[in-house]
C-alpha atoms as a PDB file:
ATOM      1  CA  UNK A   1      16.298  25.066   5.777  1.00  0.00           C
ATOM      2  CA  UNK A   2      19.369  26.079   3.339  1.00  0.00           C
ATOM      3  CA  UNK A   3      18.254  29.775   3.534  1.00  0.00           C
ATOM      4  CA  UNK A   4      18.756  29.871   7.392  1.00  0.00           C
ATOM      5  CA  UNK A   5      21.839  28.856   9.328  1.00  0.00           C
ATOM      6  CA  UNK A   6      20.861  29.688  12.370  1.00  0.00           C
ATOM      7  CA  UNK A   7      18.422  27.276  14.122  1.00  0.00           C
ATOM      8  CA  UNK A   8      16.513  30.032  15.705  1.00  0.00           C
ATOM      9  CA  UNK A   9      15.387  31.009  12.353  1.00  0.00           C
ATOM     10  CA  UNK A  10      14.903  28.067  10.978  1.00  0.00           C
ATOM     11  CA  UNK A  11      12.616  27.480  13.615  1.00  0.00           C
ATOM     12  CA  UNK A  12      11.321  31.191  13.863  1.00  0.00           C
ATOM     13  CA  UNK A  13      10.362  30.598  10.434  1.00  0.00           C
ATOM     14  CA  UNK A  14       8.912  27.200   9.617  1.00  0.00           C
ATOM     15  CA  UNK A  15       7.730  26.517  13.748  1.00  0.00           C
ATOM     16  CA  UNK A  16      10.503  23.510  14.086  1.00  0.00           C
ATOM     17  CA  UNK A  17      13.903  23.230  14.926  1.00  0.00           C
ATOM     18  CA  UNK A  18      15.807  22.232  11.789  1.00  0.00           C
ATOM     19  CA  UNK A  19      16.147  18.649  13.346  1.00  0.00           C
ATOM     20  CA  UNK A  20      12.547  17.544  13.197  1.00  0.00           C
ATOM     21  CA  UNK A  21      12.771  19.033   9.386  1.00  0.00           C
ATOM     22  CA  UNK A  22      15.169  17.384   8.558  1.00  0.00           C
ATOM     23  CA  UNK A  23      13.396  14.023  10.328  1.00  0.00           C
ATOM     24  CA  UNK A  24      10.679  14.920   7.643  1.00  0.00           C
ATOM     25  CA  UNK A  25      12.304  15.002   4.746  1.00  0.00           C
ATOM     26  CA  UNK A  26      14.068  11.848   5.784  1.00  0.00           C
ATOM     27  CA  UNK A  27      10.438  10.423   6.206  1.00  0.00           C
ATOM     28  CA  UNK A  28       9.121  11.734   2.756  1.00  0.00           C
ATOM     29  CA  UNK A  29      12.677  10.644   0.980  1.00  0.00           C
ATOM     30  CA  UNK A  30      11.653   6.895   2.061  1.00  0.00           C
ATOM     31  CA  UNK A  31       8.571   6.790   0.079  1.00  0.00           C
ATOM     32  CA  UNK A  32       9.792   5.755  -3.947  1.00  0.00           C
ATOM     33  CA  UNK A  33       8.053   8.452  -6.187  1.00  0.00           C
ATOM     34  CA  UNK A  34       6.395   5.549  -8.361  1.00  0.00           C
ATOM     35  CA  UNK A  35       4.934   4.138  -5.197  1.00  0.00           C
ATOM     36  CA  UNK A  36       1.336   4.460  -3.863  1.00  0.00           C
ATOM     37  CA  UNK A  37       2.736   4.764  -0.160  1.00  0.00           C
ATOM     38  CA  UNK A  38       1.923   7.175   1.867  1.00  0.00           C
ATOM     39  CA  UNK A  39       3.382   8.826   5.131  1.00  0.00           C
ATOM     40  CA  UNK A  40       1.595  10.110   8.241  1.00  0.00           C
ATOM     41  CA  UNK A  41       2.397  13.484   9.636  1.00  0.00           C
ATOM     42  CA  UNK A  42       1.161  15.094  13.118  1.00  0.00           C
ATOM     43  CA  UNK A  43      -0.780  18.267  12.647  1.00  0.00           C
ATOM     44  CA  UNK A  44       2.683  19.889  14.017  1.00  0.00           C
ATOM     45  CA  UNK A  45       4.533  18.478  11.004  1.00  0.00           C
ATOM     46  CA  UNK A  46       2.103  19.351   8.737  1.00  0.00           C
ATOM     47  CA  UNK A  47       2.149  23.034  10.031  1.00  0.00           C
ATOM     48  CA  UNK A  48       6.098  22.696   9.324  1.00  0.00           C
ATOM     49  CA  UNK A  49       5.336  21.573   5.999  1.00  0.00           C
ATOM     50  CA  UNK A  50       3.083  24.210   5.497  1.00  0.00           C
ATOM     51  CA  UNK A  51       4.511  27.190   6.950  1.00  0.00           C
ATOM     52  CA  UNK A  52       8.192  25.770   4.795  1.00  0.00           C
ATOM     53  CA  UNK A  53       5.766  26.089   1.696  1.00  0.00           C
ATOM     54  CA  UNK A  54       4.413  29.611   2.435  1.00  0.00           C
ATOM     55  CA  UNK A  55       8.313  30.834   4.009  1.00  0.00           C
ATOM     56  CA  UNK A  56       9.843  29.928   0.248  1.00  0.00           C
ATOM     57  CA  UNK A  57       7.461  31.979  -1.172  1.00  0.00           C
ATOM     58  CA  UNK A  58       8.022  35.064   0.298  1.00  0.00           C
ATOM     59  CA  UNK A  59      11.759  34.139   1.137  1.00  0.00           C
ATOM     60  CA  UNK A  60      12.719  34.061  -2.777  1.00  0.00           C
ATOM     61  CA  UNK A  61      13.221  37.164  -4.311  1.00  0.00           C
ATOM     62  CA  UNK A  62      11.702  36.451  -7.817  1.00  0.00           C
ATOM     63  CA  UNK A  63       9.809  33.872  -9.854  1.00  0.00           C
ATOM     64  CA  UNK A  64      13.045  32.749 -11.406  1.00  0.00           C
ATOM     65  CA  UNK A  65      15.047  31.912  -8.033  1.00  0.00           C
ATOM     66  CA  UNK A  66      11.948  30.374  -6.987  1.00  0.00           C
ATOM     67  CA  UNK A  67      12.000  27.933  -9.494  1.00  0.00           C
ATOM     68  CA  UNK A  68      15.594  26.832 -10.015  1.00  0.00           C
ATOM     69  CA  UNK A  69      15.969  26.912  -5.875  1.00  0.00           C
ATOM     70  CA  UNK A  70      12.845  25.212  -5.430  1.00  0.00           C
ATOM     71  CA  UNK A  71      12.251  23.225  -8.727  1.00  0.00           C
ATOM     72  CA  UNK A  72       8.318  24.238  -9.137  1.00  0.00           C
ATOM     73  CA  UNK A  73       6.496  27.087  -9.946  1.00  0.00           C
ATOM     74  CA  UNK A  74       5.164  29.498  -7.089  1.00  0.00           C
ATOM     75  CA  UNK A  75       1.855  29.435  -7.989  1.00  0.00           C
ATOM     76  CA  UNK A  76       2.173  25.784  -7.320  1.00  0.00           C
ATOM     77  CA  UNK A  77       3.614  25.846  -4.243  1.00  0.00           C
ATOM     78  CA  UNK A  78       0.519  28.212  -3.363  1.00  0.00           C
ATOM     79  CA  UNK A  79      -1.626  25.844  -4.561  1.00  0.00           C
ATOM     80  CA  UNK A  80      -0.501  23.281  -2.805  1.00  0.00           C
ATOM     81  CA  UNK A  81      -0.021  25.229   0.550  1.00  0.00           C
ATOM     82  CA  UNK A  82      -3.602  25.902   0.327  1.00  0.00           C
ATOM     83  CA  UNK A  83      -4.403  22.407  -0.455  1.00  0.00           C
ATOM     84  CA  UNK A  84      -2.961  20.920   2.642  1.00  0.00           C
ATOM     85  CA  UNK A  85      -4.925  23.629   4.518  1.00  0.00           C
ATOM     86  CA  UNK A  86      -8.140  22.719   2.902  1.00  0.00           C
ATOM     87  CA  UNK A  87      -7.554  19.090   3.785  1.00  0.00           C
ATOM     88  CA  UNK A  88      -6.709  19.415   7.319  1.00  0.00           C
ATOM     89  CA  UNK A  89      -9.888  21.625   7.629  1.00  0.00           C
ATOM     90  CA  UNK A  90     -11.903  18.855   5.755  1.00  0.00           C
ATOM     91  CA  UNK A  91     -10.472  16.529   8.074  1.00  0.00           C
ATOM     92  CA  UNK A  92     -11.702  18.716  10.852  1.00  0.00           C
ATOM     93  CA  UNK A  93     -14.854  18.968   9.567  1.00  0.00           C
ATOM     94  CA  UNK A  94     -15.608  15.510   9.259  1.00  0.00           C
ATOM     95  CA  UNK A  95     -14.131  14.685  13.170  1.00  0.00           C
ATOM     96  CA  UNK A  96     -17.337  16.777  14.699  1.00  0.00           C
END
């Protein structure tokens, strides 16, 4: 959200206004790190999430601004972006 000021883009770019990312992160910030909880997410949130992921990876300009900006590794957040996609598709799977 930092890299855009401009709703439009922020939206443009991650498919939600910078409101209901902001409700998301607010959600996600509740849960203690050390805790076994867990938070539910609407497939629209989770494409947020998702499309945030795979924006900051193309958005920062080298491995190194990645990381400090970002605090992981980009092959991480790849990882993990494809991760959520191959659980949603599970999920999916396992609806039919």
């Amino acid at each position: 959200m930092e890299a855009h000021d401009e709703d439009t883009m922020t939206e443009l770019c991650t498919g939600s206004p910078r409101r209901e990312l902001e409700n998301i992160t607010k959600e996600v910030g509740h849960v203690p790190e050390n805790a076994s909880g867990t938070c539910t997410f609407t497939l629209r949130q989770l494409h947020s999430i998702y499309a945030s992921i795979t924006h900051a990876v193309v958005a920062l300009p080298s491995e190194e601004a990645f990381h400090i900006r970002i605090g992981f590794y980009r092959e991480n957040a790849i990882a993990l972006a494809n991760s959520m996609k191959s659980a949603v598709q599970d999920c999916m799977r396992s609806d039919l």
